[in-house]
C-alpha atoms as a PDB file:
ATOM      1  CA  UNK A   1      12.095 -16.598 -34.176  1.00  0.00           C
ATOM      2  CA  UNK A   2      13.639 -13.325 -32.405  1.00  0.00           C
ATOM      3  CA  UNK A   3      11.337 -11.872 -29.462  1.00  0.00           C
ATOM      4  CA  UNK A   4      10.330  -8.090 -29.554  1.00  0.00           C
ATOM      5  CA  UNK A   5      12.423  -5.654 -27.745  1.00  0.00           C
ATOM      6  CA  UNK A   6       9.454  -4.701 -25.922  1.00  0.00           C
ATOM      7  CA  UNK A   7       8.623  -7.885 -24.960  1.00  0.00           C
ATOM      8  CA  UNK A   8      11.285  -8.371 -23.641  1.00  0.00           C
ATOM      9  CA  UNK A   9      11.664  -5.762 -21.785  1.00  0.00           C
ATOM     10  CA  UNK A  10       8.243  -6.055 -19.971  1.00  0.00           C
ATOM     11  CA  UNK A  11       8.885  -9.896 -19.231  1.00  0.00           C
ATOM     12  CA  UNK A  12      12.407  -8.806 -17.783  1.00  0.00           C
ATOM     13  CA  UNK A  13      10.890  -5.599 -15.619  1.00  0.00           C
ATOM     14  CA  UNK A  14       7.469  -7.946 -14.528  1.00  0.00           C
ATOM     15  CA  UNK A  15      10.080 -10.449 -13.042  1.00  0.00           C
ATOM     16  CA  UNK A  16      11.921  -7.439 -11.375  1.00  0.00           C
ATOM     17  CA  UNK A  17       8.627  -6.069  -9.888  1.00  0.00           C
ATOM     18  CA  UNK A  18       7.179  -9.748  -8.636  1.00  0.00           C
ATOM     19  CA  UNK A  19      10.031  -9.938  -6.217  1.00  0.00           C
ATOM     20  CA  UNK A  20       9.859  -6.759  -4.683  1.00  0.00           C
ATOM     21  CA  UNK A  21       6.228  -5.778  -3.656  1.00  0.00           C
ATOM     22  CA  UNK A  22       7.214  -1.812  -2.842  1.00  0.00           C
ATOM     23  CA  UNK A  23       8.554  -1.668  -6.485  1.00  0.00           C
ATOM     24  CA  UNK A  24       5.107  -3.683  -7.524  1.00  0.00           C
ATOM     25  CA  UNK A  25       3.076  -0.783  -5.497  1.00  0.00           C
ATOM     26  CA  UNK A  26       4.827   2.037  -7.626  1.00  0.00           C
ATOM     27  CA  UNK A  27       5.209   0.304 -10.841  1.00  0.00           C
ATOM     28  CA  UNK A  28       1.430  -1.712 -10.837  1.00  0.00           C
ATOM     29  CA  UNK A  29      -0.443   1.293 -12.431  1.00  0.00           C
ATOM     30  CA  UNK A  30       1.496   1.940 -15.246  1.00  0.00           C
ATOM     31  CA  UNK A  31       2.433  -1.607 -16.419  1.00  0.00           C
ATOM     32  CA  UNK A  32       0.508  -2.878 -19.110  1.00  0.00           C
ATOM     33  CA  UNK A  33      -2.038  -5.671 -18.449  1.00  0.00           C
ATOM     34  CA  UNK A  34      -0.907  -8.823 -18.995  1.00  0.00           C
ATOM     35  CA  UNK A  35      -2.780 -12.124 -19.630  1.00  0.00           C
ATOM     36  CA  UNK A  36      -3.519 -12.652 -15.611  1.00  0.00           C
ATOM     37  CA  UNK A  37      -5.910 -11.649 -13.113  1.00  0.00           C
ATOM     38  CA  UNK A  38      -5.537  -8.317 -11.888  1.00  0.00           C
ATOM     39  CA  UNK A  39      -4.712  -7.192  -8.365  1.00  0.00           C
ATOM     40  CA  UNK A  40      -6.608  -4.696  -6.107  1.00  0.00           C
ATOM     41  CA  UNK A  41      -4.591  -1.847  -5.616  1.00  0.00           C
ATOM     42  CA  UNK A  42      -6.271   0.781  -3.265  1.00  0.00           C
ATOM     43  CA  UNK A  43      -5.134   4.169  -4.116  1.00  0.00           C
ATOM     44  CA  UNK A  44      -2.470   5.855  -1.407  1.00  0.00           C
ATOM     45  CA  UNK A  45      -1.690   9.301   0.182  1.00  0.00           C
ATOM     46  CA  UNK A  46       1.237   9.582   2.052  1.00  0.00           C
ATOM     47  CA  UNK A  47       1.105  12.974   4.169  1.00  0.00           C
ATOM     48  CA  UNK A  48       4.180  13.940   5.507  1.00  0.00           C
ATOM     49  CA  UNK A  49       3.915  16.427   9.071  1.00  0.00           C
ATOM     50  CA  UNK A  50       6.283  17.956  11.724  1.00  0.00           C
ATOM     51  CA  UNK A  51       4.841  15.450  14.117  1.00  0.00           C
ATOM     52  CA  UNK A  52       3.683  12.172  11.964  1.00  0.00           C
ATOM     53  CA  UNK A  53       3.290  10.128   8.676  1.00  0.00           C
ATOM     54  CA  UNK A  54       0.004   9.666   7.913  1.00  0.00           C
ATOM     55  CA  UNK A  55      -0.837   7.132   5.916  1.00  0.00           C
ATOM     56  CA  UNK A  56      -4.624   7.618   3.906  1.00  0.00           C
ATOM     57  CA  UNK A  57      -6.016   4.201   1.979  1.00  0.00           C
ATOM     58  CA  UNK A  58      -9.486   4.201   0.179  1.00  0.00           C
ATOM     59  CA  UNK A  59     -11.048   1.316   1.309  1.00  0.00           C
ATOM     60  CA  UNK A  60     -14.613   1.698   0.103  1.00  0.00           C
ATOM     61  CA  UNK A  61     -16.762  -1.516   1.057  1.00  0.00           C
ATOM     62  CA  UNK A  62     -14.131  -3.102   3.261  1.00  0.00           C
ATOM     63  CA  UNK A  63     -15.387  -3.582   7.158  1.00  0.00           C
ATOM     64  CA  UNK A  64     -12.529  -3.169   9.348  1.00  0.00           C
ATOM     65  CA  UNK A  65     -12.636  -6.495  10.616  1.00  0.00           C
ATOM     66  CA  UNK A  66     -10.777  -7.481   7.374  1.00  0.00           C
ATOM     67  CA  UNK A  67      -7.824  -5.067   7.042  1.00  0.00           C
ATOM     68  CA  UNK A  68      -4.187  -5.902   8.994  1.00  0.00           C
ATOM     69  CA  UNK A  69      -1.860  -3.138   9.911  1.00  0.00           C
ATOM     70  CA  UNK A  70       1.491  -4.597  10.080  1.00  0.00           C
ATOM     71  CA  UNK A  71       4.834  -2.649  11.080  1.00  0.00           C
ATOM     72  CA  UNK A  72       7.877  -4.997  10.731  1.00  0.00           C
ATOM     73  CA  UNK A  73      11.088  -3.447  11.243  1.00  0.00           C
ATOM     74  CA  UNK A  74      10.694  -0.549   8.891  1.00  0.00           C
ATOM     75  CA  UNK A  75       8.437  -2.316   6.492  1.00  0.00           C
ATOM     76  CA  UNK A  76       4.846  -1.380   7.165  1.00  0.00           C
ATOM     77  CA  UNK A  77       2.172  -3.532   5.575  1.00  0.00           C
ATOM     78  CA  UNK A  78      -1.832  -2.709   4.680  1.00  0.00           C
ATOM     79  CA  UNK A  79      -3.751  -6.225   3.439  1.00  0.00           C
ATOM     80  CA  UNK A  80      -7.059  -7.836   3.616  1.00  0.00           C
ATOM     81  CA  UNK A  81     -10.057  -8.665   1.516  1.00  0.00           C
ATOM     82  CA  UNK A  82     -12.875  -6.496  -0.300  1.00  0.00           C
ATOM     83  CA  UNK A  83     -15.715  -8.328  -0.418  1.00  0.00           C
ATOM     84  CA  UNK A  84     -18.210  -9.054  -3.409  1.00  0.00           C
ATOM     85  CA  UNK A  85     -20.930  -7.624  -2.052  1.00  0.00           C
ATOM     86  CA  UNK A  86     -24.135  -8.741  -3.351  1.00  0.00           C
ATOM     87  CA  UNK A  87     -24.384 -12.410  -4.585  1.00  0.00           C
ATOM     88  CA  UNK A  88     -26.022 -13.203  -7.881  1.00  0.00           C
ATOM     89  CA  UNK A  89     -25.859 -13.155 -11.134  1.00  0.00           C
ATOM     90  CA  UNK A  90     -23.406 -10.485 -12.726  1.00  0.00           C
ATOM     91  CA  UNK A  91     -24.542  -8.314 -15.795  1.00  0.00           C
ATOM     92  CA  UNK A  92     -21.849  -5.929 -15.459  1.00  0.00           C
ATOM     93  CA  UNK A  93     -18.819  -5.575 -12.672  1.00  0.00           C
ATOM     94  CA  UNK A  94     -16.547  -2.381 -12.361  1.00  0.00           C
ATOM     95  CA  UNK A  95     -15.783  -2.250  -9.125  1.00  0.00           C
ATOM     96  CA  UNK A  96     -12.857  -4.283  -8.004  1.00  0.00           C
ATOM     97  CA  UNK A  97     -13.157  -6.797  -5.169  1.00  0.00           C
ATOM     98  CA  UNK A  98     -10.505  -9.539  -3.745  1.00  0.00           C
ATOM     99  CA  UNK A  99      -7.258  -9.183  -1.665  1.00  0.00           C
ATOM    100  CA  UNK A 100      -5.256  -6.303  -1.598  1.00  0.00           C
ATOM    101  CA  UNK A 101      -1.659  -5.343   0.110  1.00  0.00           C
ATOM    102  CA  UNK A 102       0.267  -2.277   0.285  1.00  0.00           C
ATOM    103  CA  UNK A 103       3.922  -2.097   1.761  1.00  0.00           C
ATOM    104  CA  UNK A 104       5.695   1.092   2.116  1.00  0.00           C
ATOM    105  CA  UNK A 105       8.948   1.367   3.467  1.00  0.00           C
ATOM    106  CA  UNK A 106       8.739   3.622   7.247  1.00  0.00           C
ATOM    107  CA  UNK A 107      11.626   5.849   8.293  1.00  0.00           C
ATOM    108  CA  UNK A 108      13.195   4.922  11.429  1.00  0.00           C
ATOM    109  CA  UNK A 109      12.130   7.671  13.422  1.00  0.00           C
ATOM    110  CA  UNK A 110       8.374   6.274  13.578  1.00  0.00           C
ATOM    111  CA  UNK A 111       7.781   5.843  17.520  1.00  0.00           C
ATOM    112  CA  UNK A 112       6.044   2.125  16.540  1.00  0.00           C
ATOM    113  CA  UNK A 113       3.795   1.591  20.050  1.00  0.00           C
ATOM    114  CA  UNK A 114       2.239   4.730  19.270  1.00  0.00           C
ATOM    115  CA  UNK A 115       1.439   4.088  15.586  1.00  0.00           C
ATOM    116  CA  UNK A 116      -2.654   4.423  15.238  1.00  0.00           C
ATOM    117  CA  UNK A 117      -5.349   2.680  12.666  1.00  0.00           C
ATOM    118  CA  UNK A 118      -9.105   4.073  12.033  1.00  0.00           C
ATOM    119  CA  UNK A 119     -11.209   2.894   9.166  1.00  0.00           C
ATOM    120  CA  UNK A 120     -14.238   5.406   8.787  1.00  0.00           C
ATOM    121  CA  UNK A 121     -16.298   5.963   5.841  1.00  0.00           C
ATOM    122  CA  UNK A 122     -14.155   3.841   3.612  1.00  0.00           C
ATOM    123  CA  UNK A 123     -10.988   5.493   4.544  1.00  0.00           C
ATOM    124  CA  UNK A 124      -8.130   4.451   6.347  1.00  0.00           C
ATOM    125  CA  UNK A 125      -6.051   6.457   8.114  1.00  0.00           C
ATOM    126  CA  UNK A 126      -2.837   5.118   9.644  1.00  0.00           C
ATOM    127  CA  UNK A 127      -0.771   7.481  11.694  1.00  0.00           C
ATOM    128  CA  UNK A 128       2.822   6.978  12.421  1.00  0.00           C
ATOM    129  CA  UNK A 129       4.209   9.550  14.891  1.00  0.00           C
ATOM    130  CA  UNK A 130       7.607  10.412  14.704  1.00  0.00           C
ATOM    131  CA  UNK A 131      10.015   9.552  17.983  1.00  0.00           C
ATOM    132  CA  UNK A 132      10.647  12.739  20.062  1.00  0.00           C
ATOM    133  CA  UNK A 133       8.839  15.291  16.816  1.00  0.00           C
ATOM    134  CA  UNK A 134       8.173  17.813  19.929  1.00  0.00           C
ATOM    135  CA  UNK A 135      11.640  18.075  20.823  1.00  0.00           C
ATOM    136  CA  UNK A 136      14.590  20.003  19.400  1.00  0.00           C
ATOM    137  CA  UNK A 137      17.709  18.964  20.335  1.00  0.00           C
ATOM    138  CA  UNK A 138      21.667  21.073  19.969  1.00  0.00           C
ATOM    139  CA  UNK A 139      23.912  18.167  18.544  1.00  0.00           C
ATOM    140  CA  UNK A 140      27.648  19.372  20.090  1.00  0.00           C
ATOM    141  CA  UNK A 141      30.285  19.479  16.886  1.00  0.00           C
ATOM    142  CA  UNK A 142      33.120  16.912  17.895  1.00  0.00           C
END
């Protein structure tokens, strides 16, 4: 029995995208669902200014006590938990709930003590300022 193209394909690129979690972030949209439980995945602006990278996350729900801001090396990682909300039965559920976890790769320039988190009316806002973005600097030709 031969496997379709297709198939194989998506198999080949879901294996690809289940070891690296920046790829997953990109690619988790536009895959096609599969036969497992599916993954919160809060949508993303990255805003790019002269002094910072601002990082925007709706997180609708979530109380800040259960969202971690992580910066290792240059990898900078959003997680936690939305909760359920109200407990009882369910007649109908559209709003996702459950973990979630961003990564986004951070240029080196970020100036990481200064890097700021605020969660306020379901949106986070992470600011990354750039080292010395107030300075120009003349680089001598050798």
């Amino acid at each position: 029995m031969r496997s379709d193209p297709t198939e194989v394909a998506l198999r080949n690129l879901e294996r690809l995208v289940t070891r690296d979690p920046i790829l997953r972030n990109i690619l988790h949209q536009h895959l096609p669902e599969g036969g497992h439980s599916s993954h919160l995945v809060p949508p993303v602006d990255v805003i790019e200014t002269p002094d910072a990278w601002i990082v925007l996350v709706e997180l609708p729900g979530v109380p800040k006590d259960s969202v971690r801001v992580h910066l290792d090396g240059t990898r900078l990682t959003i997680d936690g938990t939305k909760p359920r909300g109200l407990a009882g039965r369910r007649r109908k559920t559209e709003r996702e709930t459950g973990p979630f976890s961003r990564e986004f790769q951070v240029p080196f320039e970020v100036d990481a003590p200064a890097i700021t988190a605020h969660l306020e009316e379901g949106i986070l806002t992470v600011t990354l300022p750039r080292i010395g973005a107030s300075e120009g600097r003349d680089v001598p030709v050798q």
